[in-house]
N, C-alpha and C. Protein backbone atom coordinates (compact mmCIF):
# COMPACT_ATOMS: atom_id res chain seq x y z
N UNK A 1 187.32 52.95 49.70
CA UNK A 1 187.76 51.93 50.62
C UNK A 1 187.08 52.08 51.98
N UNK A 2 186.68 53.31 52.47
CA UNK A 2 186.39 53.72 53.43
C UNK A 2 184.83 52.86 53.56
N UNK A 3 184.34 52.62 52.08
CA UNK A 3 183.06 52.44 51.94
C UNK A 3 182.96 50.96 52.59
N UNK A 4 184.06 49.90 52.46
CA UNK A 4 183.90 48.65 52.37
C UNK A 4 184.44 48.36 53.87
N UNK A 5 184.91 49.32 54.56
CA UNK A 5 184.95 49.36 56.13
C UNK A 5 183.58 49.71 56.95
N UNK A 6 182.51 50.69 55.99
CA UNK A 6 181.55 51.11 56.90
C UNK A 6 180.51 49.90 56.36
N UNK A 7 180.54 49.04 55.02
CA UNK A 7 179.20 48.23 54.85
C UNK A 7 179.37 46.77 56.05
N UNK A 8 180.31 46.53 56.15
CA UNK A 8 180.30 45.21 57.15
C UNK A 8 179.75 45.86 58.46
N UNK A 9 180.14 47.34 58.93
CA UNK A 9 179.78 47.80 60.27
C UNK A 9 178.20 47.68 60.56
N UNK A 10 177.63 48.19 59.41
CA UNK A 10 176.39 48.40 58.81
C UNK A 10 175.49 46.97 58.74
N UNK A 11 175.72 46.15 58.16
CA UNK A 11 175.22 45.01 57.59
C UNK A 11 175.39 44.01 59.35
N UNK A 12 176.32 44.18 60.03
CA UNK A 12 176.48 43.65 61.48
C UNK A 12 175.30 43.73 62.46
N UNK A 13 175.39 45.43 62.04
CA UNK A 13 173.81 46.09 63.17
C UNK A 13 172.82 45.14 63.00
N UNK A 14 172.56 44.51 61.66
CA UNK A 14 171.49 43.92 61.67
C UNK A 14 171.04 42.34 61.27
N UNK A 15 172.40 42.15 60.62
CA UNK A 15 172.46 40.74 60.72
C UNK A 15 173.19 39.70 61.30
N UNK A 16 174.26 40.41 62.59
CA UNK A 16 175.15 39.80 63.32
C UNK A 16 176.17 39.76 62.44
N UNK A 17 177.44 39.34 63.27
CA UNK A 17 178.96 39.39 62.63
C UNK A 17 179.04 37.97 61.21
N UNK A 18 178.36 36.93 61.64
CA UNK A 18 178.84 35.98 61.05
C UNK A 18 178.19 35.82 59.16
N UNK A 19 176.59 36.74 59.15
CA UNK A 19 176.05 36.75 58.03
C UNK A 19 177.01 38.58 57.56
N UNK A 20 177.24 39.20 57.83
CA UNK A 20 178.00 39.78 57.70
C UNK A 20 178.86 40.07 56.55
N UNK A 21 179.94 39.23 57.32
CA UNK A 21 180.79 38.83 56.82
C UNK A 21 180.46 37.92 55.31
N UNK A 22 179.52 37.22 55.38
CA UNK A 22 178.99 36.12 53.96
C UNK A 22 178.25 37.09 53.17
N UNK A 23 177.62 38.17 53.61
CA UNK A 23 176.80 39.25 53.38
C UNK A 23 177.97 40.29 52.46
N UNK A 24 178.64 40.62 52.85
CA UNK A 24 180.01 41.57 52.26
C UNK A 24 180.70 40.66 51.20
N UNK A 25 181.60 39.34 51.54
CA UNK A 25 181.91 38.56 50.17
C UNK A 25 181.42 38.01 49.53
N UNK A 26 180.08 37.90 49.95
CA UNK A 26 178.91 37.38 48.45
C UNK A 26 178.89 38.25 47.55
N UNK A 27 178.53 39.71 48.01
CA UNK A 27 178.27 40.41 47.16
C UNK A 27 179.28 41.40 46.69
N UNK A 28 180.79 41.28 47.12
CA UNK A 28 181.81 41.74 46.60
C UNK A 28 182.21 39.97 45.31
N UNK A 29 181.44 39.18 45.64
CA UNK A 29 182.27 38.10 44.53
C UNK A 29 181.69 38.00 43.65
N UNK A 30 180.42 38.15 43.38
CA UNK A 30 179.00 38.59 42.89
C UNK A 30 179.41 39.79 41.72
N UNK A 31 179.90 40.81 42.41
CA UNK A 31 180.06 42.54 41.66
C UNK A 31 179.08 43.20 41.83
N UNK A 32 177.83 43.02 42.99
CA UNK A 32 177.09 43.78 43.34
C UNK A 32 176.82 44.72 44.23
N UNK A 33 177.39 45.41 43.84
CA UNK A 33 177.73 46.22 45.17
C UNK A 33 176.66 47.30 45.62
N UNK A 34 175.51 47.34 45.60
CA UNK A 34 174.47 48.13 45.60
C UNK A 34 174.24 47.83 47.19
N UNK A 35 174.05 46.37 47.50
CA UNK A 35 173.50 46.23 48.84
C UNK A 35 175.00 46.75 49.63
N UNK A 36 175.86 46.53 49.23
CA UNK A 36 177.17 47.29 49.85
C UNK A 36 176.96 48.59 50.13
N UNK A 37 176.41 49.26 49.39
CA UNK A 37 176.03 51.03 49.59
C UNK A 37 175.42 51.41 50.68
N UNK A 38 174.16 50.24 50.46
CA UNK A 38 173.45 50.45 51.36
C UNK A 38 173.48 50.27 52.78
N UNK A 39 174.57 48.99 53.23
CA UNK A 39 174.85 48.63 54.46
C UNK A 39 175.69 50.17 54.74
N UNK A 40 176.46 50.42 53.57
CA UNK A 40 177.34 51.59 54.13
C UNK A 40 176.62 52.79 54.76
N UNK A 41 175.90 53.07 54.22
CA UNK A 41 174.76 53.83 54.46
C UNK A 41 174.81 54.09 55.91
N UNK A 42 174.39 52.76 56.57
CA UNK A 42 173.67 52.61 57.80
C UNK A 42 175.15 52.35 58.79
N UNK A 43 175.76 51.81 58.05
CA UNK A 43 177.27 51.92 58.98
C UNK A 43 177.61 53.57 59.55
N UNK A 44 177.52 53.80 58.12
CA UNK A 44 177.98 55.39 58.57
C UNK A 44 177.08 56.40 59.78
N UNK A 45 175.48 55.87 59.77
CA UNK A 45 174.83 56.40 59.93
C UNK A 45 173.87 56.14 61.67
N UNK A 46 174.35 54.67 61.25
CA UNK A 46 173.95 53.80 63.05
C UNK A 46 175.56 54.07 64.14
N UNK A 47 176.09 53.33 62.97
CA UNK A 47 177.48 52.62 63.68
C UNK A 47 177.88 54.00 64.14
N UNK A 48 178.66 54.92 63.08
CA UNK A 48 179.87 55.28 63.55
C UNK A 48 179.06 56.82 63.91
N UNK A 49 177.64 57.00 64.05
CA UNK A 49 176.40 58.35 64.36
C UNK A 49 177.12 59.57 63.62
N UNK A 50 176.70 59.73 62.36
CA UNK A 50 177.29 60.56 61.59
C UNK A 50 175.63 60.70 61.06
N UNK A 51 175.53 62.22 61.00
CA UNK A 51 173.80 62.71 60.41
C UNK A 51 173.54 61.85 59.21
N UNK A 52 172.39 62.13 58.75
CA UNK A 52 171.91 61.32 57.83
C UNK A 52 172.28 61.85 56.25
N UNK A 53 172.86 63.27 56.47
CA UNK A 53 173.05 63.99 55.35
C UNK A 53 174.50 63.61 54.88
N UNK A 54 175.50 63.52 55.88
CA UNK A 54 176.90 63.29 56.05
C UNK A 54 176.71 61.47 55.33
N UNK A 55 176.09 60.60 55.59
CA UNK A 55 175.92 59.65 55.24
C UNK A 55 175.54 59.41 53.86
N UNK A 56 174.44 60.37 53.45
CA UNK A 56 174.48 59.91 52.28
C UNK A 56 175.10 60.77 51.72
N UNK A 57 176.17 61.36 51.52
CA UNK A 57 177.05 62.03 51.09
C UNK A 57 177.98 61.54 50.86
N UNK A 58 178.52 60.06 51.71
CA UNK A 58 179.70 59.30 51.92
C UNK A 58 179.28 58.10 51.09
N UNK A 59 178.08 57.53 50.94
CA UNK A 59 178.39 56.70 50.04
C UNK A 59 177.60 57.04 48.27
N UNK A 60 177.06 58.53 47.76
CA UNK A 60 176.81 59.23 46.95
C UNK A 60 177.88 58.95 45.89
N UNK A 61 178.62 59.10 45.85
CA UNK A 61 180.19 58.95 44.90
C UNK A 61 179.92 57.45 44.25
N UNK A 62 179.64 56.56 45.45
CA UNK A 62 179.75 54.96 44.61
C UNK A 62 179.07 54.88 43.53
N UNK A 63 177.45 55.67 43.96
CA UNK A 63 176.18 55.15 43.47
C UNK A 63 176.37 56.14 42.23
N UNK A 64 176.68 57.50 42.06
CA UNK A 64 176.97 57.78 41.07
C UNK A 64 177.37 57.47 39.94
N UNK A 65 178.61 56.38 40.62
CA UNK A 65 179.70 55.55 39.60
C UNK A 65 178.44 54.11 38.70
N UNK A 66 177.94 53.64 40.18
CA UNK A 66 177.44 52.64 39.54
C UNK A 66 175.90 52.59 38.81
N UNK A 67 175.40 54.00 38.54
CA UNK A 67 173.51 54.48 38.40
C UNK A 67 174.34 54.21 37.02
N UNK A 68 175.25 54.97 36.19
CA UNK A 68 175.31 54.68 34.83
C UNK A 68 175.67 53.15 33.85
N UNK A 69 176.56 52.34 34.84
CA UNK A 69 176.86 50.90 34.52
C UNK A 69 175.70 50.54 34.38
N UNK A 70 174.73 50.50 35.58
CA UNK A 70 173.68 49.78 35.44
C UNK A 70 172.81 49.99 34.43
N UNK A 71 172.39 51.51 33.63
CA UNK A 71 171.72 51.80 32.89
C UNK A 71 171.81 50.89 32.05
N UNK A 72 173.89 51.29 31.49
CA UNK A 72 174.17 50.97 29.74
C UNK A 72 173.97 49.51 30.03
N UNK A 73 174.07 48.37 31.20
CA UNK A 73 173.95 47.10 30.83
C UNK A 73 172.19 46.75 30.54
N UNK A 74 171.69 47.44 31.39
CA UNK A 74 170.31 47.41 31.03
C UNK A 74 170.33 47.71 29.33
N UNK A 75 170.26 48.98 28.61
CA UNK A 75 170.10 49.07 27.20
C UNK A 75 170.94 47.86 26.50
N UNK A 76 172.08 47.89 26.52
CA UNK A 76 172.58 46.89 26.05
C UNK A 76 171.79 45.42 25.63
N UNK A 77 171.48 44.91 26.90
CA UNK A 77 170.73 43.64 27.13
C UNK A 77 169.37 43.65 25.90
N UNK A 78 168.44 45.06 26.36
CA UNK A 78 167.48 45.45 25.07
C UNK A 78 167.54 44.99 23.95
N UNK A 79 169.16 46.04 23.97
CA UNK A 79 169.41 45.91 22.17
C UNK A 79 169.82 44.19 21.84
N UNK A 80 170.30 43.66 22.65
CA UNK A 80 170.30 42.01 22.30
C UNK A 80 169.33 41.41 22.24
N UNK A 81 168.37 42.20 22.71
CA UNK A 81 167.06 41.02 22.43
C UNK A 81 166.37 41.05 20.95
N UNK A 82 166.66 42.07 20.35
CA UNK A 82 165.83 42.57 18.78
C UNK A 82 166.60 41.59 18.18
């Protein structure tokens, strides 16, 4: 949860409040949450000045969760094509 407080902080630095915001529920309505990681990333890391190690440490856990989804839908998709 912590994550989806630091990607809007993140995603602000650089695209202002208002894409933001369209920036965070696109891609929470979407289910993509990769560019979410990444704003978090920089939230954690611009915004709230937490080292770069502490940062990717904080959003490490998501990407963990989501490196294997992405695989099996990738194979999956494969095996539908034969």
């Amino acid at each position: 949860m912590a994550q989806v407080g630091a990607a809007p902080a993140g995603a602000e630095l650089y695209l202002g409040w208002f894409f933001a915001g369209v920036f965070t529920l696109a891609c929470l309505g979407f289910r993509f949450t990769l560019p979410l990681s990444i704003a978090a990333y920089f939230g954690a890391h611009k915004v709230w000045e937490w080292s770069w190690l502490e940062s990717v440490l904080f959003v490490a856990p998501g990407l963990l969760l989501m490196i294997p989804g992405v695989l099996l839908t990738f194979i999956l998709r494969l095996r539908a094509v034969k």
